[in-house]
PDB file of N, CA and C in Angstrom:
ATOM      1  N   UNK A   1     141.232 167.094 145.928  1.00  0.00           N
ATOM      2  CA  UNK A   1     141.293 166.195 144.784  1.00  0.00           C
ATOM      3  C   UNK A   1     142.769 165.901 144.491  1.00  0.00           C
ATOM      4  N   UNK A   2     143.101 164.551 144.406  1.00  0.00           N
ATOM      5  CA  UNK A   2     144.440 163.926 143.972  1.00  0.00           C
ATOM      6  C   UNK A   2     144.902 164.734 142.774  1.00  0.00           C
ATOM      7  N   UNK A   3     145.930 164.628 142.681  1.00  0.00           N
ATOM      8  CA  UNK A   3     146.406 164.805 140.733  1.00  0.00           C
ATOM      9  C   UNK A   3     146.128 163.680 140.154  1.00  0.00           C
ATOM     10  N   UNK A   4     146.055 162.295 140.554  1.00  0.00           N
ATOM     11  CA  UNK A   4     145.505 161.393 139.865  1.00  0.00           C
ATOM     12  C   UNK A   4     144.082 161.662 139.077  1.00  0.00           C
ATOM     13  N   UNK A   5     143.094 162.362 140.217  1.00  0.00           N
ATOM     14  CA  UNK A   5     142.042 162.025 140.085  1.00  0.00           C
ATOM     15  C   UNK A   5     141.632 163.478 139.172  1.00  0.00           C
ATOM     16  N   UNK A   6     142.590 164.545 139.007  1.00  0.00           N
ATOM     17  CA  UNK A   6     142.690 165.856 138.389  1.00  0.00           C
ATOM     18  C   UNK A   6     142.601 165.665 136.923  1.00  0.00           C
ATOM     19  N   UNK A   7     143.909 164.576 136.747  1.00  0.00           N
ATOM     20  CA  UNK A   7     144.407 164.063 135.754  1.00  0.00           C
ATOM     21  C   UNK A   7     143.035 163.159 134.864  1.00  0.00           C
ATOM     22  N   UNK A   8     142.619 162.305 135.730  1.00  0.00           N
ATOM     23  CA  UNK A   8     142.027 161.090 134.870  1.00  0.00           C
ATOM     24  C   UNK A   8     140.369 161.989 134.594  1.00  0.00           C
ATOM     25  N   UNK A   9     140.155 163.370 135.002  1.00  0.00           N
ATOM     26  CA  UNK A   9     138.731 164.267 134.897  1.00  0.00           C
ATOM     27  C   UNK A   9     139.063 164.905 133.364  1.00  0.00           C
ATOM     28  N   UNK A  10     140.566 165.157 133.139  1.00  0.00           N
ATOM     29  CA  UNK A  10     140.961 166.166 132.328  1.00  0.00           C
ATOM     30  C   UNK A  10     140.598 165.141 131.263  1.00  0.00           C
ATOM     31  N   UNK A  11     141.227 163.672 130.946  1.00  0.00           N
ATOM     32  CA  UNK A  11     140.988 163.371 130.368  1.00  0.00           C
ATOM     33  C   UNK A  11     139.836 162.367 129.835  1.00  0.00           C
ATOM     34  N   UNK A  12     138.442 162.536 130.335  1.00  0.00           N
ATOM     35  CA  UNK A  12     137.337 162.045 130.518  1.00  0.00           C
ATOM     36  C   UNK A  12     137.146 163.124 129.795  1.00  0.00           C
ATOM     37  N   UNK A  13     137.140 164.801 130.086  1.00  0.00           N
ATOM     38  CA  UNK A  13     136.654 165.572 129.257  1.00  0.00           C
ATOM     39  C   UNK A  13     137.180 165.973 127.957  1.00  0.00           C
ATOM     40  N   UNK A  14     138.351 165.311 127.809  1.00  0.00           N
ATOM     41  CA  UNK A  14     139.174 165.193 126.072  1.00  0.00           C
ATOM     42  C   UNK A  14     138.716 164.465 125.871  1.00  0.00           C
ATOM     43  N   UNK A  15     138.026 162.998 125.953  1.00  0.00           N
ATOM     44  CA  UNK A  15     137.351 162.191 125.683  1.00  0.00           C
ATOM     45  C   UNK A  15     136.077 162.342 124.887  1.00  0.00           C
ATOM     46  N   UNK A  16     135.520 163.222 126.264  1.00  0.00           N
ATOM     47  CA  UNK A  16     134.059 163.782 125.741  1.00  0.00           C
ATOM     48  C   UNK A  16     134.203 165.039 124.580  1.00  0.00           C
ATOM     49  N   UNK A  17     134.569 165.774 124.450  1.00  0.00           N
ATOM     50  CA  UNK A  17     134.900 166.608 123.378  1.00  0.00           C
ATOM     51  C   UNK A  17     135.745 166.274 122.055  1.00  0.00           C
ATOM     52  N   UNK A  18     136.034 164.935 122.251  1.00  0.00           N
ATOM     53  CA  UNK A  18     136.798 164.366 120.765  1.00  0.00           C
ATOM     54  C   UNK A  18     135.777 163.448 120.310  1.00  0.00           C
ATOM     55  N   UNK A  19     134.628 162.911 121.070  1.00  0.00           N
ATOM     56  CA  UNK A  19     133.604 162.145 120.557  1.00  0.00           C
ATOM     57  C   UNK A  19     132.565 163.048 120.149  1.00  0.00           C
ATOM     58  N   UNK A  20     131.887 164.368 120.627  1.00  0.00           N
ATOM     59  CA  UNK A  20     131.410 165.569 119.792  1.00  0.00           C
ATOM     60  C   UNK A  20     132.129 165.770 118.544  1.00  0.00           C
ATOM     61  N   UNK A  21     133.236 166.037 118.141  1.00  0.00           N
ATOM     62  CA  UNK A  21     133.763 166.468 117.019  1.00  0.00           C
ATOM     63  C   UNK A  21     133.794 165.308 116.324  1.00  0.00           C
ATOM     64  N   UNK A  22     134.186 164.012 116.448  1.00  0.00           N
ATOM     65  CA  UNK A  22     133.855 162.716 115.309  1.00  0.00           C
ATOM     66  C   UNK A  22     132.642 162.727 115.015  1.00  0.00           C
ATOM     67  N   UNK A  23     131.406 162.906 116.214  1.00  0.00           N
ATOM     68  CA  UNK A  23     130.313 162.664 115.487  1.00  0.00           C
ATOM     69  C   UNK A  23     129.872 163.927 114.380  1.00  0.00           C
ATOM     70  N   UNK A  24     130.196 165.225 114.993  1.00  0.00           N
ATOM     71  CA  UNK A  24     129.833 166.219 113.813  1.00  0.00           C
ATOM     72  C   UNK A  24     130.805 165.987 112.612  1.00  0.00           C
ATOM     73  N   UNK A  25     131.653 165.715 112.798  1.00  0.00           N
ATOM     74  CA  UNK A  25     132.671 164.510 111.432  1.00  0.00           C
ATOM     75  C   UNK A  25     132.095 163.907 110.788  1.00  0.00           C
ATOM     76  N   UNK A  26     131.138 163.314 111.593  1.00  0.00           N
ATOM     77  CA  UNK A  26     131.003 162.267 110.573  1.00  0.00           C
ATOM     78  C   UNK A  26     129.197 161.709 110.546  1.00  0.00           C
ATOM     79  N   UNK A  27     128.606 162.664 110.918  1.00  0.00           N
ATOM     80  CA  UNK A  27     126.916 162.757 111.275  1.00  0.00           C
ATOM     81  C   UNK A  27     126.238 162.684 109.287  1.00  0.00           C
ATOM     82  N   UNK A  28     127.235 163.405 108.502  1.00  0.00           N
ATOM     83  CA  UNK A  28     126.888 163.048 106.980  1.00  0.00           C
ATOM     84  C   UNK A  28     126.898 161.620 106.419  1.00  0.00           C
ATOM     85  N   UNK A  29     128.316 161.620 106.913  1.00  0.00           N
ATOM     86  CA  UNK A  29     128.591 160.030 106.233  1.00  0.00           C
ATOM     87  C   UNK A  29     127.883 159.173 106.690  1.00  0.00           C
ATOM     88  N   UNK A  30     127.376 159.265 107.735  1.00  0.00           N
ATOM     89  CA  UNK A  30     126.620 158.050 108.347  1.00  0.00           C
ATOM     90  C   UNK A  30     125.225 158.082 107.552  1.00  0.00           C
ATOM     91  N   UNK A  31     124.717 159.422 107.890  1.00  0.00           N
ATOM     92  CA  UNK A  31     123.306 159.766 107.609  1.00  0.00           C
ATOM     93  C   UNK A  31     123.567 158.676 106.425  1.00  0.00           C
ATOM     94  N   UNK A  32     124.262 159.331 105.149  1.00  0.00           N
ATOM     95  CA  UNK A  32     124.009 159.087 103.720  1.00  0.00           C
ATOM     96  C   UNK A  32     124.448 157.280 103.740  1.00  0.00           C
ATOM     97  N   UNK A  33     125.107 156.889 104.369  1.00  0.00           N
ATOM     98  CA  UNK A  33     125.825 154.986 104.773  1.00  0.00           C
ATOM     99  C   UNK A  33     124.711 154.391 105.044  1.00  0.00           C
ATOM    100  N   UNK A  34     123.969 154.586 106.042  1.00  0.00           N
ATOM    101  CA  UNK A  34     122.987 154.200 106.567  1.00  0.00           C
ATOM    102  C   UNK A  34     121.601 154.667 106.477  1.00  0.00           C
ATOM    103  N   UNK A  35     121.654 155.330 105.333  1.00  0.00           N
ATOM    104  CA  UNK A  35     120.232 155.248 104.687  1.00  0.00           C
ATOM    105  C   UNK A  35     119.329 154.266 104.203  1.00  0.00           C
ATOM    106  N   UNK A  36     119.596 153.192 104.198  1.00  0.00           N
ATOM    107  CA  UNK A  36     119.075 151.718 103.757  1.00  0.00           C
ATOM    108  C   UNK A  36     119.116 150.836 105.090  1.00  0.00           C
ATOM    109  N   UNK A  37     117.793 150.640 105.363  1.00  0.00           N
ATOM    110  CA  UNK A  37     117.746 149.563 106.502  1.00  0.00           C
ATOM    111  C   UNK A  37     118.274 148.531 106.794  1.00  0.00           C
ATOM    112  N   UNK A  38     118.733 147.763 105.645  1.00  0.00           N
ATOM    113  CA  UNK A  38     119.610 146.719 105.771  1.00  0.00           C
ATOM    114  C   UNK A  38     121.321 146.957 106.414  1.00  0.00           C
ATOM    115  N   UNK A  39     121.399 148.134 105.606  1.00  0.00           N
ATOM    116  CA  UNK A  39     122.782 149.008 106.178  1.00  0.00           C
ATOM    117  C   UNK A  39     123.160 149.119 107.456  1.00  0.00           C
ATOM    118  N   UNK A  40     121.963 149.609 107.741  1.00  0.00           N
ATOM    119  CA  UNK A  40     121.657 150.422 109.089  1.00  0.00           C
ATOM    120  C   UNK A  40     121.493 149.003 110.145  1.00  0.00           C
ATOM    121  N   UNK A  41     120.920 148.307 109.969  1.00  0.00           N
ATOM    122  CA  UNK A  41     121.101 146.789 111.112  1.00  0.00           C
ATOM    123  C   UNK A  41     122.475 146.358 111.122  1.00  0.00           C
ATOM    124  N   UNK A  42     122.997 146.400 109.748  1.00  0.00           N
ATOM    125  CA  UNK A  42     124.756 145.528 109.443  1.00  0.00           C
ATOM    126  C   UNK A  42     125.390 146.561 110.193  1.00  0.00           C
ATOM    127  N   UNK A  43     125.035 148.130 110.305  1.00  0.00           N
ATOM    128  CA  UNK A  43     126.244 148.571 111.010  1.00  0.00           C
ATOM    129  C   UNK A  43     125.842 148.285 112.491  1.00  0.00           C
ATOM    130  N   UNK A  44     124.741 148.655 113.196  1.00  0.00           N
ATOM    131  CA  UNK A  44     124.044 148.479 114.559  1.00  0.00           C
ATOM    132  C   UNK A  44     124.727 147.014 115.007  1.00  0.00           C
ATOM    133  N   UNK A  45     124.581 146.088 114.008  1.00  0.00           N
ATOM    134  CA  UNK A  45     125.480 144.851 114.963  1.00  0.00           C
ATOM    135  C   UNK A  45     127.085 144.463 114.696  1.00  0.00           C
ATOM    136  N   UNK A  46     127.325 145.489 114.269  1.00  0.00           N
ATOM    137  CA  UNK A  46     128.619 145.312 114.315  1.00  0.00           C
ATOM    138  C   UNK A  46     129.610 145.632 115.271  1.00  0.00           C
ATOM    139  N   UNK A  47     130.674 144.780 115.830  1.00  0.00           N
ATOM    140  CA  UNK A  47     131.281 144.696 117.225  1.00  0.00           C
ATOM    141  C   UNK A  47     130.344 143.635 118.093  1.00  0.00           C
ATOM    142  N   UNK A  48     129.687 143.838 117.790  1.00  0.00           N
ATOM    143  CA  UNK A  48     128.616 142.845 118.461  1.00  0.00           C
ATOM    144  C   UNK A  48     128.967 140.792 117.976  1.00  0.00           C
ATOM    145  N   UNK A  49     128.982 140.610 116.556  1.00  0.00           N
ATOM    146  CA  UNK A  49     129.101 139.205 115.972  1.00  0.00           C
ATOM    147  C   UNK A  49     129.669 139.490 114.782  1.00  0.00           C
ATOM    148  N   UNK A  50     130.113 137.902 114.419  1.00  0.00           N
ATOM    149  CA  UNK A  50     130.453 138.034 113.845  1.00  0.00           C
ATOM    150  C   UNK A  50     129.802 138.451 112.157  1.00  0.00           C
ATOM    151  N   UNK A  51     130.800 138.449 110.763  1.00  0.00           N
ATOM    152  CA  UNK A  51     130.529 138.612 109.525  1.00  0.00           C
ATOM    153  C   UNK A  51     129.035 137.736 109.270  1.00  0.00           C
ATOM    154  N   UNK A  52     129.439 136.473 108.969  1.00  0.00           N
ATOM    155  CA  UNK A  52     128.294 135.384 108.975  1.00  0.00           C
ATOM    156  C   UNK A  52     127.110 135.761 109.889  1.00  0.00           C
ATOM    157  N   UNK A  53     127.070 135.691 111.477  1.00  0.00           N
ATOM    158  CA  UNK A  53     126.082 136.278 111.897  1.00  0.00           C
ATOM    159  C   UNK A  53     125.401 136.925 111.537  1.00  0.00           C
ATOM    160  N   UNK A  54     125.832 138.168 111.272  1.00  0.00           N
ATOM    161  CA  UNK A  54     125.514 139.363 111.102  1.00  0.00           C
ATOM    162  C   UNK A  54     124.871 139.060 109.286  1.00  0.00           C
ATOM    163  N   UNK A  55     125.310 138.568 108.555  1.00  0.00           N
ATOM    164  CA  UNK A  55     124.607 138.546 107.152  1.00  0.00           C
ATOM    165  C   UNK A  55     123.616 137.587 108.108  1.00  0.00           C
ATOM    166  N   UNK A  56     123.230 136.538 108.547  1.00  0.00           N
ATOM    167  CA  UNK A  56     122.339 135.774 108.972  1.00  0.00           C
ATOM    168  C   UNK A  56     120.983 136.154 109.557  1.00  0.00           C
ATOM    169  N   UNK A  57     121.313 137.247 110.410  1.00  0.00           N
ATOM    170  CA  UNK A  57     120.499 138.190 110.810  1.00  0.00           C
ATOM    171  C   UNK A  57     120.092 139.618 110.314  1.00  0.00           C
ATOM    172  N   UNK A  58     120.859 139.853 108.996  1.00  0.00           N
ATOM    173  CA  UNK A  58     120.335 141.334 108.127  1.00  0.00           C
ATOM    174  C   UNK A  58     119.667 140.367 106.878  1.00  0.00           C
ATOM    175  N   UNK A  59     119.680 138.817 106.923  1.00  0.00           N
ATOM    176  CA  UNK A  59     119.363 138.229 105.779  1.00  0.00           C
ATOM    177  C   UNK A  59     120.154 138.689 104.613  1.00  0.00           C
ATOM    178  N   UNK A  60     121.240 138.673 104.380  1.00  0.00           N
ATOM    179  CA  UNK A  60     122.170 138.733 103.397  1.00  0.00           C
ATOM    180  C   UNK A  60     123.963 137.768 103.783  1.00  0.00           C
ATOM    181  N   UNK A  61     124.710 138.225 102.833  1.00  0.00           N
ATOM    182  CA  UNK A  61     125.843 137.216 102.500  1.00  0.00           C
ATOM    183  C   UNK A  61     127.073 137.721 103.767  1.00  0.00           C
ATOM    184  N   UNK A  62     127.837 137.024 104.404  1.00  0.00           N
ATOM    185  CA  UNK A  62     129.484 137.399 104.892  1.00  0.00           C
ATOM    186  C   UNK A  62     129.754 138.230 104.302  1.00  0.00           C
ATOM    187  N   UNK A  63     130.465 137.774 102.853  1.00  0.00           N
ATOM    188  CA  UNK A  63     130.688 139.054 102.139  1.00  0.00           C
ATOM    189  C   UNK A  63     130.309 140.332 102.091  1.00  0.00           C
ATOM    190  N   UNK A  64     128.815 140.487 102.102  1.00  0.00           N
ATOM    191  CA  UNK A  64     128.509 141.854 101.816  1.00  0.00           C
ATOM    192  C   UNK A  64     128.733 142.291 103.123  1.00  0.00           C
ATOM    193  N   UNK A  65     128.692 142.081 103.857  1.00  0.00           N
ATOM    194  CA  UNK A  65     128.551 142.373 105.165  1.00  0.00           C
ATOM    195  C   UNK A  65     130.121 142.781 105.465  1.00  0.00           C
ATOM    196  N   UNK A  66     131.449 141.718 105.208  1.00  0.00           N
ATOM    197  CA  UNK A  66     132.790 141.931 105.068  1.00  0.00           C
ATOM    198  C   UNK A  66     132.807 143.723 103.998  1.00  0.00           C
ATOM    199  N   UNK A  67     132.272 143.377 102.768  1.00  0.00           N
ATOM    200  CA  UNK A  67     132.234 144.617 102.050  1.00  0.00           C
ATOM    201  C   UNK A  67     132.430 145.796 102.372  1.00  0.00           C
ATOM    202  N   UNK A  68     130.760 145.702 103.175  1.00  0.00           N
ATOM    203  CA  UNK A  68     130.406 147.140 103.467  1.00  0.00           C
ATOM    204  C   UNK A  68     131.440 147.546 105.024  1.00  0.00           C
ATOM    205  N   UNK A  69     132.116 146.593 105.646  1.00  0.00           N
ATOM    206  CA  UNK A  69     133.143 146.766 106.473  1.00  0.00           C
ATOM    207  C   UNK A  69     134.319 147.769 106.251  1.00  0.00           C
ATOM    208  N   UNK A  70     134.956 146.542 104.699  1.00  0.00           N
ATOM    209  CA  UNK A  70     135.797 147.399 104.231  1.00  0.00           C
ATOM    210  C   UNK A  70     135.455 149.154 104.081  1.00  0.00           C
ATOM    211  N   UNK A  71     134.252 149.466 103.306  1.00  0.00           N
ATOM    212  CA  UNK A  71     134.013 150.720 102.616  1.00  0.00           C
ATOM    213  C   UNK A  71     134.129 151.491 103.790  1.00  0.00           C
ATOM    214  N   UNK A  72     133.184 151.124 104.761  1.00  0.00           N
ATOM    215  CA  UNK A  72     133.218 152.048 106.149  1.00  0.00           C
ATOM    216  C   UNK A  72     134.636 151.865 106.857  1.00  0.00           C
ATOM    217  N   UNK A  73     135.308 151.042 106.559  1.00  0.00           N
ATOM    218  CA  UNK A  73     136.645 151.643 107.422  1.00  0.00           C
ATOM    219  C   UNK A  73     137.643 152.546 106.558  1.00  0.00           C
ATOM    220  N   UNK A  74     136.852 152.768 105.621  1.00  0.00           N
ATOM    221  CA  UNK A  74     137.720 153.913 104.238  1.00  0.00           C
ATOM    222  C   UNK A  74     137.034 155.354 104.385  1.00  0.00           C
ATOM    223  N   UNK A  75     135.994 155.109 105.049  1.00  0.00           N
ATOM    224  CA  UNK A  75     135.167 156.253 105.198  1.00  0.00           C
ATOM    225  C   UNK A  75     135.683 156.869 106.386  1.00  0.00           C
ATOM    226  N   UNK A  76     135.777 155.933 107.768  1.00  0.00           N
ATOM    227  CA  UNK A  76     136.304 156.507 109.228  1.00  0.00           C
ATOM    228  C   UNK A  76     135.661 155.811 109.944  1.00  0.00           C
ATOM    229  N   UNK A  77     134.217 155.197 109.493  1.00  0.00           N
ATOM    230  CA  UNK A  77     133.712 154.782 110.351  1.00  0.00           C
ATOM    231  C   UNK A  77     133.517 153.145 111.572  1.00  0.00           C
ATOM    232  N   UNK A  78     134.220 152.632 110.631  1.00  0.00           N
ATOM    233  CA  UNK A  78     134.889 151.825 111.537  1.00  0.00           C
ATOM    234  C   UNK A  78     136.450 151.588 111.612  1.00  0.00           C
ATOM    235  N   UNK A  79     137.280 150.884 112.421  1.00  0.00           N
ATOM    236  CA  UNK A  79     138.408 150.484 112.882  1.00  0.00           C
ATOM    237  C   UNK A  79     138.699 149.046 112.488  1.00  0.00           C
ATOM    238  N   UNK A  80     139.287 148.433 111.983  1.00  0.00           N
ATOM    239  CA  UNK A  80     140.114 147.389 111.987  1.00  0.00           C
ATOM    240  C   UNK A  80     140.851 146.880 113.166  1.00  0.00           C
ATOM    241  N   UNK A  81     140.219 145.858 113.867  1.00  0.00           N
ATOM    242  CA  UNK A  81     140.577 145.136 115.229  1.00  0.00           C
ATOM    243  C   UNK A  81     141.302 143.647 115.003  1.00  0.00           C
ATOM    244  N   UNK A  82     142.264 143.581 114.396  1.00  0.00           N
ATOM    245  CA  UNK A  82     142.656 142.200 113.940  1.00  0.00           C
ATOM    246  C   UNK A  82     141.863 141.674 112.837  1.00  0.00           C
ATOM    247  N   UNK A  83     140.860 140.592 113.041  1.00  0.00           N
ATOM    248  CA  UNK A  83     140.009 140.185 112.190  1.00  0.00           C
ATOM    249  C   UNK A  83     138.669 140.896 111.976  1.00  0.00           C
ATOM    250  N   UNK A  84     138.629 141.358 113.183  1.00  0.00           N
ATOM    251  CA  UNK A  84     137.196 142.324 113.564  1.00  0.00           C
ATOM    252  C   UNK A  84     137.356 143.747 113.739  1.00  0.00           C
ATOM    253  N   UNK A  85     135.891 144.192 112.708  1.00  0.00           N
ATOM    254  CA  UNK A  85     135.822 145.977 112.840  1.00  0.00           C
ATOM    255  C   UNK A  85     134.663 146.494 114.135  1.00  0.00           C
ATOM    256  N   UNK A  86     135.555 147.360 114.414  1.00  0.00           N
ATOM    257  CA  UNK A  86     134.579 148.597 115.675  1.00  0.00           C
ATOM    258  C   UNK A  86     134.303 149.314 115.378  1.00  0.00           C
ATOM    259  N   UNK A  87     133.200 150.266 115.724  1.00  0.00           N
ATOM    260  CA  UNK A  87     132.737 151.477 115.153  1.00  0.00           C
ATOM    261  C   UNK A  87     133.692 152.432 115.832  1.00  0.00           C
ATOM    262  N   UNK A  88     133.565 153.276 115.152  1.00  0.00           N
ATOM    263  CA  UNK A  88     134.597 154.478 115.870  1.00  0.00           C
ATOM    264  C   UNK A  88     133.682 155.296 117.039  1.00  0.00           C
ATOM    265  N   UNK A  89     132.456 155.647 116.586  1.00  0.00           N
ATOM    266  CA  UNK A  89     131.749 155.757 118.068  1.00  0.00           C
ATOM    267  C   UNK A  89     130.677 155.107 118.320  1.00  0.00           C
TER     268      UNK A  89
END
């Protein structure tokens, strides 16, 4: 095995063991975020479309949808990508 290929295993498995510890991080906040079905679709398509979309298809407003963006990227759970949020996992 290369050191390249030593290298890029080591960090596949820091990878995998820093995405275990966010989710036990953060397996509450979600639970309790996404207790409401409407919630729970607005976060599922998010990264996916946009604000508008996404109220279009949870049947609610941009805004709320922008909203509940903001709150969850105060929480951890999403990222701020320029104009657009990612989930963190």
């Amino acid at each position: 095995m290369s050191e390249h290929d030593k290298i890029a295993t080591r960090l596949q498995r820091i990878e995998e063991l820093l995405t275990v510890l966010v989710k036990n991080q953060l397996s509450d906040v979600i639970n309790k975020e996404l207790n409401d079905p409407k919630k729970k679709k607005i976060f599922e398509l998010t990264g996916k479309y946009s604000a508008s979309e996404i109220g279009k298809k949870a049947k609610t407003s941009a805004m709320t949808v922008s909203r509940l963006w903001q709150a969850w990227e105060a929480l951890g759970l999403l990222i701020k990508d320029g104009k657009n949020y990612r989930k963190v996992i």
